[in-house]
N, C-alpha and C. Protein backbone atom coordinates (compact mmCIF):
# COMPACT_ATOMS: atom_id res chain seq x y z
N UNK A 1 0.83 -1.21 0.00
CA UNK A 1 0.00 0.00 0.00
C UNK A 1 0.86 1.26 0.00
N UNK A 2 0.49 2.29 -0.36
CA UNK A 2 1.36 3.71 -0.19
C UNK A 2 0.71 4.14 0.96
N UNK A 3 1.76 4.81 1.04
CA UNK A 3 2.14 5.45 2.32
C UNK A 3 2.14 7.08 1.98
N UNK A 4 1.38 7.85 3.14
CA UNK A 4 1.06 9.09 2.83
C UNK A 4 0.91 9.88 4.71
N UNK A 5 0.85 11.12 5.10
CA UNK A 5 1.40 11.76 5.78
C UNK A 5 1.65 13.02 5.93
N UNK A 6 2.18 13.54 7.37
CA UNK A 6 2.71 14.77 7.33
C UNK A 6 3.47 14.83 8.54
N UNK A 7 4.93 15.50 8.58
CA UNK A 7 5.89 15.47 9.83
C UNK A 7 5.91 17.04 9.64
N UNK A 8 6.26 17.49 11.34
CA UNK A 8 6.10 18.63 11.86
C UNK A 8 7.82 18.85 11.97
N UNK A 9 8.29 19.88 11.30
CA UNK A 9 9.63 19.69 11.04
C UNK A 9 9.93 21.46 11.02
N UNK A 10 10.79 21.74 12.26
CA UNK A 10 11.25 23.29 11.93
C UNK A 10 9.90 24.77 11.94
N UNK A 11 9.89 24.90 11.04
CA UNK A 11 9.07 25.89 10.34
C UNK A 11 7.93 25.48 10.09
N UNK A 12 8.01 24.39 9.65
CA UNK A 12 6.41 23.88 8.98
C UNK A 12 6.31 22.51 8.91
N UNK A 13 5.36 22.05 8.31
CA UNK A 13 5.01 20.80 7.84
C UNK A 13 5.46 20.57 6.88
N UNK A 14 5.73 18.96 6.49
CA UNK A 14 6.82 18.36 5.71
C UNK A 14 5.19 17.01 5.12
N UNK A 15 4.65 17.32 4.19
CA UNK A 15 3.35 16.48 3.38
C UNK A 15 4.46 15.65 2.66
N UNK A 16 3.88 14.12 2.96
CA UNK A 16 4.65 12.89 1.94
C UNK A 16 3.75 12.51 0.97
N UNK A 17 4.52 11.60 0.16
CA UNK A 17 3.66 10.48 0.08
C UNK A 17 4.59 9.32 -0.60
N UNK A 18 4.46 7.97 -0.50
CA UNK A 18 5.34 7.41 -1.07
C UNK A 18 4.47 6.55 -1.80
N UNK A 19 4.70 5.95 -2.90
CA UNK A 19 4.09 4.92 -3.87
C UNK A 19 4.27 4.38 -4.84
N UNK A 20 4.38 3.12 -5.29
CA UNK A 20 4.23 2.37 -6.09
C UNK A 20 5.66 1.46 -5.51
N UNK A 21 5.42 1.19 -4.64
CA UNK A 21 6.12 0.43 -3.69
C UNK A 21 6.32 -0.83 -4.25
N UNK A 22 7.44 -1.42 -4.73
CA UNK A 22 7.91 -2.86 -4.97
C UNK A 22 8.96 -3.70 -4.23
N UNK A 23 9.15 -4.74 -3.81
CA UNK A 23 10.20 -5.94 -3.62
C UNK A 23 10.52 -6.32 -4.73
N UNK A 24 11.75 -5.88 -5.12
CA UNK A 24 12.61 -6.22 -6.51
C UNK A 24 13.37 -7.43 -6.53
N UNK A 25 14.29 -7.21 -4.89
CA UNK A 25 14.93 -8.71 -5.25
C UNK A 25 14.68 -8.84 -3.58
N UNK A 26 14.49 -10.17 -3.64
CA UNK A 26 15.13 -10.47 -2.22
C UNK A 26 16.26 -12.19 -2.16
N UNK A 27 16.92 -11.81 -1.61
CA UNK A 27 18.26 -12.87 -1.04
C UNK A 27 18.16 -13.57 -0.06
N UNK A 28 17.94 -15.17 0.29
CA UNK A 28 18.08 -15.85 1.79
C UNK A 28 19.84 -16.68 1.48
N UNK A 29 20.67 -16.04 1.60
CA UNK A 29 21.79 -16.97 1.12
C UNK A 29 21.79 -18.19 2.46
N UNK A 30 21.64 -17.93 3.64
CA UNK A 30 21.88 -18.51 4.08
C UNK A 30 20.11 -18.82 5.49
N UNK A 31 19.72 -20.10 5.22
CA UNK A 31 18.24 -20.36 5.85
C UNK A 31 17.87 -21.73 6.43
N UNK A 32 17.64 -21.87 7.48
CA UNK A 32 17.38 -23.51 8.15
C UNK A 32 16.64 -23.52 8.74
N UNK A 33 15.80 -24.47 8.85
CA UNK A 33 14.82 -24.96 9.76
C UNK A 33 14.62 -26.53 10.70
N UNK A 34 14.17 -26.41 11.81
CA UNK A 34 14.83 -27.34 12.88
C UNK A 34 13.67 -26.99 13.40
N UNK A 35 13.44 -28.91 14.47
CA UNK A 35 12.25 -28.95 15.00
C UNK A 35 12.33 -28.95 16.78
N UNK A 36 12.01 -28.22 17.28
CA UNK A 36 12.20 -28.48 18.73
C UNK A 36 11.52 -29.10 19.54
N UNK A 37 11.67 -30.27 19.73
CA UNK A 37 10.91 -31.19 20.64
C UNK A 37 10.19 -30.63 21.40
N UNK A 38 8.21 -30.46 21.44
CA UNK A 38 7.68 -30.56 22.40
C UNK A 38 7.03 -28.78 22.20
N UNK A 39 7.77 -27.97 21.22
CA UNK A 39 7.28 -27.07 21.09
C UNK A 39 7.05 -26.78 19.99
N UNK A 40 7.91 -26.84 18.89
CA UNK A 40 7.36 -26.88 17.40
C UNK A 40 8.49 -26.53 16.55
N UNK A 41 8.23 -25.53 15.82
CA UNK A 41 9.55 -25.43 14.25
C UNK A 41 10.46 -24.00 14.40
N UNK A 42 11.86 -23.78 14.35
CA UNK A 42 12.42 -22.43 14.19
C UNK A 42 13.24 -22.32 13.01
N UNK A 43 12.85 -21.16 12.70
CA UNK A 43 13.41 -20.63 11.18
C UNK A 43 14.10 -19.95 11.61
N UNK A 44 15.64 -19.61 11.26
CA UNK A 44 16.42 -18.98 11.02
C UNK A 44 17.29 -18.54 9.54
N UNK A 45 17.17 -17.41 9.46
CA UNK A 45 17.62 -16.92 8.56
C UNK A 45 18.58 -15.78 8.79
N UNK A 46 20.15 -16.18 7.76
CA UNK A 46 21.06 -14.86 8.42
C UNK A 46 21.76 -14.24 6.63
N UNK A 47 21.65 -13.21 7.09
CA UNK A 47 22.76 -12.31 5.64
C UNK A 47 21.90 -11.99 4.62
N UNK A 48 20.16 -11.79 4.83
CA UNK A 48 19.49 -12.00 4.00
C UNK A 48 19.41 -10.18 3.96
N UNK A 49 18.82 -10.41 2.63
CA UNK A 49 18.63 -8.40 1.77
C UNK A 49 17.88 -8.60 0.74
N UNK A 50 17.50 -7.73 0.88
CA UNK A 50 16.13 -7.10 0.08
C UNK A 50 16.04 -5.71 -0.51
N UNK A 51 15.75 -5.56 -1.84
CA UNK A 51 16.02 -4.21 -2.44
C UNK A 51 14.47 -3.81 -2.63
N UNK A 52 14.33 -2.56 -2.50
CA UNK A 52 12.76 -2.37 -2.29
C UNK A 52 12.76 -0.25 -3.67
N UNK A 53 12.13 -0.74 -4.40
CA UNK A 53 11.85 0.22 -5.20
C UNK A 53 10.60 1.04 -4.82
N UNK A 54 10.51 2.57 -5.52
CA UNK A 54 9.56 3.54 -4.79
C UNK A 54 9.37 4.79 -5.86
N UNK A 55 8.27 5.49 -5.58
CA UNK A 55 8.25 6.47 -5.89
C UNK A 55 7.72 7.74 -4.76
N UNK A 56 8.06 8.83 -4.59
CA UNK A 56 8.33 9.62 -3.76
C UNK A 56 7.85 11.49 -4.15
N UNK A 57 7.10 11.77 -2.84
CA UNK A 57 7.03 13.33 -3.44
C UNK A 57 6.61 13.41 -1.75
N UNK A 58 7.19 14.93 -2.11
CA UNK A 58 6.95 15.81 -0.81
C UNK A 58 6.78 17.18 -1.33
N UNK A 59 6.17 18.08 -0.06
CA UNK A 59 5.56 19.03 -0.35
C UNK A 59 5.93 19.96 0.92
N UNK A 60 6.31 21.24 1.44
CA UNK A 60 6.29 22.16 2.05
C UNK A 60 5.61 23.59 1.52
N UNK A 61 6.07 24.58 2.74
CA UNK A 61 5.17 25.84 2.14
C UNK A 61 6.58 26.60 1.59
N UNK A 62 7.63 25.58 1.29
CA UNK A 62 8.45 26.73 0.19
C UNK A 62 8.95 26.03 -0.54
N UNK A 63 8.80 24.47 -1.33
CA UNK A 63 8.62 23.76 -2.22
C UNK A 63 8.27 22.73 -2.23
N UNK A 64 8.42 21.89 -3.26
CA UNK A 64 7.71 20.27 -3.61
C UNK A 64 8.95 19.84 -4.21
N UNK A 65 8.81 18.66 -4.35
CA UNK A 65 9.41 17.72 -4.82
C UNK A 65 8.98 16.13 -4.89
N UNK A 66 9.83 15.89 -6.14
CA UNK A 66 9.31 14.14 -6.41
C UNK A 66 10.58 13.34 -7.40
N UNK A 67 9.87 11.99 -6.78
CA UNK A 67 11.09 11.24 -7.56
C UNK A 67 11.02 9.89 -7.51
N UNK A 68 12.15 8.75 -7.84
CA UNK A 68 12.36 7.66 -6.98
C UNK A 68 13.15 7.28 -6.12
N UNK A 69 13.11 6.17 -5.61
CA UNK A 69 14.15 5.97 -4.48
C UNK A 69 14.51 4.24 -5.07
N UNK A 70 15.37 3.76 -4.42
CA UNK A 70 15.50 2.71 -4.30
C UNK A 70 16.40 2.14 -2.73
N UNK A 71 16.13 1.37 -1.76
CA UNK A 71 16.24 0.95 -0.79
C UNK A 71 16.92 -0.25 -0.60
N UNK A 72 18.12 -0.51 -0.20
CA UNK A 72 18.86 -1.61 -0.32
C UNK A 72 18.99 -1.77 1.09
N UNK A 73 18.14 -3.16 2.10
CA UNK A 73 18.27 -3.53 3.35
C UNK A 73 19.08 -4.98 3.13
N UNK A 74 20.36 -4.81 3.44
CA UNK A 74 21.69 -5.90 4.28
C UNK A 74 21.62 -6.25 5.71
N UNK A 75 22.04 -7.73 5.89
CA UNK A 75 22.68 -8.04 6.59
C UNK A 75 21.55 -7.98 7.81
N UNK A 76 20.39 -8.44 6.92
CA UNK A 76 19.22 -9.24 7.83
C UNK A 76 19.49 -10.54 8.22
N UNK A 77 18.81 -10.44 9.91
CA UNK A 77 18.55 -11.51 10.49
C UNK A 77 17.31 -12.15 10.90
N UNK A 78 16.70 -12.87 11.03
CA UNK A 78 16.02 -13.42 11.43
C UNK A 78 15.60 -14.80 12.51
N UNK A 79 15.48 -14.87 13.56
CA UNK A 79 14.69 -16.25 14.09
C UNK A 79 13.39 -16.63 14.42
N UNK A 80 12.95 -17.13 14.29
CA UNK A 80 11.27 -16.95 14.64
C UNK A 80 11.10 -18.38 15.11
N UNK A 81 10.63 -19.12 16.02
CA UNK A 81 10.02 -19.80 16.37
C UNK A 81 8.14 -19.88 16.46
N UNK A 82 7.89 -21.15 15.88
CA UNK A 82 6.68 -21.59 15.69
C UNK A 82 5.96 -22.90 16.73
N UNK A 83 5.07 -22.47 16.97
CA UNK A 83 4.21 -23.52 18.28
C UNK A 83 3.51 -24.15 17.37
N UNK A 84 3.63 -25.47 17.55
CA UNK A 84 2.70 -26.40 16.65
C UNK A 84 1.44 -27.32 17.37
N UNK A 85 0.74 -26.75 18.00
CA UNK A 85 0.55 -27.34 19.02
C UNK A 85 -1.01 -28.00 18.89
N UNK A 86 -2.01 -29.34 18.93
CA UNK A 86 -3.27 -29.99 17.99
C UNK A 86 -4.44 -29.05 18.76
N UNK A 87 -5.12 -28.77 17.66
CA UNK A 87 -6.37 -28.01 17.74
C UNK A 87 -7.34 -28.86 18.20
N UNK A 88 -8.51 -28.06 18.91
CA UNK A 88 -9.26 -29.44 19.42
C UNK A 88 -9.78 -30.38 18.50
N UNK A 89 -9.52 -30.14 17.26
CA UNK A 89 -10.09 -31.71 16.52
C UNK A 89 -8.72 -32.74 16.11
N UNK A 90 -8.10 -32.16 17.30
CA UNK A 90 -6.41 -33.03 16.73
C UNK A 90 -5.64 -32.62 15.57
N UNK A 91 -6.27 -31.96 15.25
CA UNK A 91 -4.70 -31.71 13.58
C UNK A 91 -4.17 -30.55 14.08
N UNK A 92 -2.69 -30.84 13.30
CA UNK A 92 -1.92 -29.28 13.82
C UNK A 92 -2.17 -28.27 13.70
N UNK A 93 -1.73 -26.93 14.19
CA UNK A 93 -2.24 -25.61 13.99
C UNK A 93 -0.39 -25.08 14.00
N UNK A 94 -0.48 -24.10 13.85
CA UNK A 94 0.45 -23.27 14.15
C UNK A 94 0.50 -21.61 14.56
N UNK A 95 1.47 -21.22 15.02
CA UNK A 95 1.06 -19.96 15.35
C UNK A 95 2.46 -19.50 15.97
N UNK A 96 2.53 -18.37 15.86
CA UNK A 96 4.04 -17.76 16.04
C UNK A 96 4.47 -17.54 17.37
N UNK A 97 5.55 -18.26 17.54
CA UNK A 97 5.49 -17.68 19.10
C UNK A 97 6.23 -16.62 19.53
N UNK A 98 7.42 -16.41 18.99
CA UNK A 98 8.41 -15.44 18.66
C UNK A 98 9.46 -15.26 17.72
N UNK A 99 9.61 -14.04 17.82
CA UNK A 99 10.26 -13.41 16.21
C UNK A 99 11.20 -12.38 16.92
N UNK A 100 12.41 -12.49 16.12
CA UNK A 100 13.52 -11.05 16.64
C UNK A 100 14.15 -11.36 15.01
N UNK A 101 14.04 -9.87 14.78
CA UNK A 101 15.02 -9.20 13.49
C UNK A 101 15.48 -8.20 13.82
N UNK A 102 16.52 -8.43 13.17
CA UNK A 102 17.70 -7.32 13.22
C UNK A 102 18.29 -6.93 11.82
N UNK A 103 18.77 -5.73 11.40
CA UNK A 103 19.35 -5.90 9.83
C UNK A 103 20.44 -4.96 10.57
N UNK A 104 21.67 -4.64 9.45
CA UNK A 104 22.76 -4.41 9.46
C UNK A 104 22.86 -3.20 9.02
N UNK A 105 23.00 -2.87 7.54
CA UNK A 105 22.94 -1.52 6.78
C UNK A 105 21.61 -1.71 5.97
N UNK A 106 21.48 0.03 5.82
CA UNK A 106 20.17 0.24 4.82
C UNK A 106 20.75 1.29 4.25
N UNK A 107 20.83 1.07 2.67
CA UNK A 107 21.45 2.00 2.11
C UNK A 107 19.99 2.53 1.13
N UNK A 108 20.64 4.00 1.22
CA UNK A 108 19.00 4.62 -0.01
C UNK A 108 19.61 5.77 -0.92
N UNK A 109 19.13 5.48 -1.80
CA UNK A 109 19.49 6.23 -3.17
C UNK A 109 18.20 6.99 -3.89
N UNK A 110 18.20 8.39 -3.40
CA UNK A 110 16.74 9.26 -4.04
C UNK A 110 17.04 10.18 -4.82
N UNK A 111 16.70 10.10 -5.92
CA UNK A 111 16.93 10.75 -7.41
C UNK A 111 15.22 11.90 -7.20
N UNK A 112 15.84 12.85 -7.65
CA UNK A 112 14.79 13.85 -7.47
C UNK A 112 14.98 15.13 -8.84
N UNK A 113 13.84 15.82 -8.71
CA UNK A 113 13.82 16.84 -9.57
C UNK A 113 14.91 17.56 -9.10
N UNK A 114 14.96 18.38 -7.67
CA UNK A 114 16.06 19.02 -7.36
C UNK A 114 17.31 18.59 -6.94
């Protein structure tokens, strides 16, 4: 979805909007999954990145501007553990039990009119 807004910045208000939001590439070089007795499944994933494309405009009361961006997130982590635990008609269910991410660098590149 786009994303739209306004930050209170200095002097005035700072009107966004961002859109046409894509996942271009994404990378799991490195990803495993393992079952833990008695509680259920954990995914781990490390070094993973994702490049995320955009389009961009902003607006103040002493100019505008617009453009694209492109968003390069490195040196994601991930673990998440999953509870697998039988629903009352006995078959499995699942459901998250916990999640911690962390990423490394986020690099951004915004090409603009000005």
């Amino acid at each position: 979805p786009d994303l739209s807004g306004y930050e209170k910045y200095g002097l005035g208000n700072v009107k966004y909007n961002i859109s046409r939001i894509h996942v271009t590439a994404v990378e799991f070089p490195s990803a495993s999954i393992s079952f833990i007795p008695g509680t259920g499944i954990k995914l781990v994933i490390g070094n993973a990145s994702l490049t995320i494309d955009m389009n961009w405009n902003i607006r103040t009361w002493m100019f505008k501007d617009s453009g694209k961006s492109t968003v390069y997130i490195s040196k994601v982590f991930v673990t998440a553990i999953f509870s697998t635990p039988p629903d009352n008609t006995g078959h499995t269910s699942m459901s998250l039990a916990s999640c911690r991410t962390t990423s490394g660098d986020i690099d951004i590149k915004v090409n603009g009119k000005s």
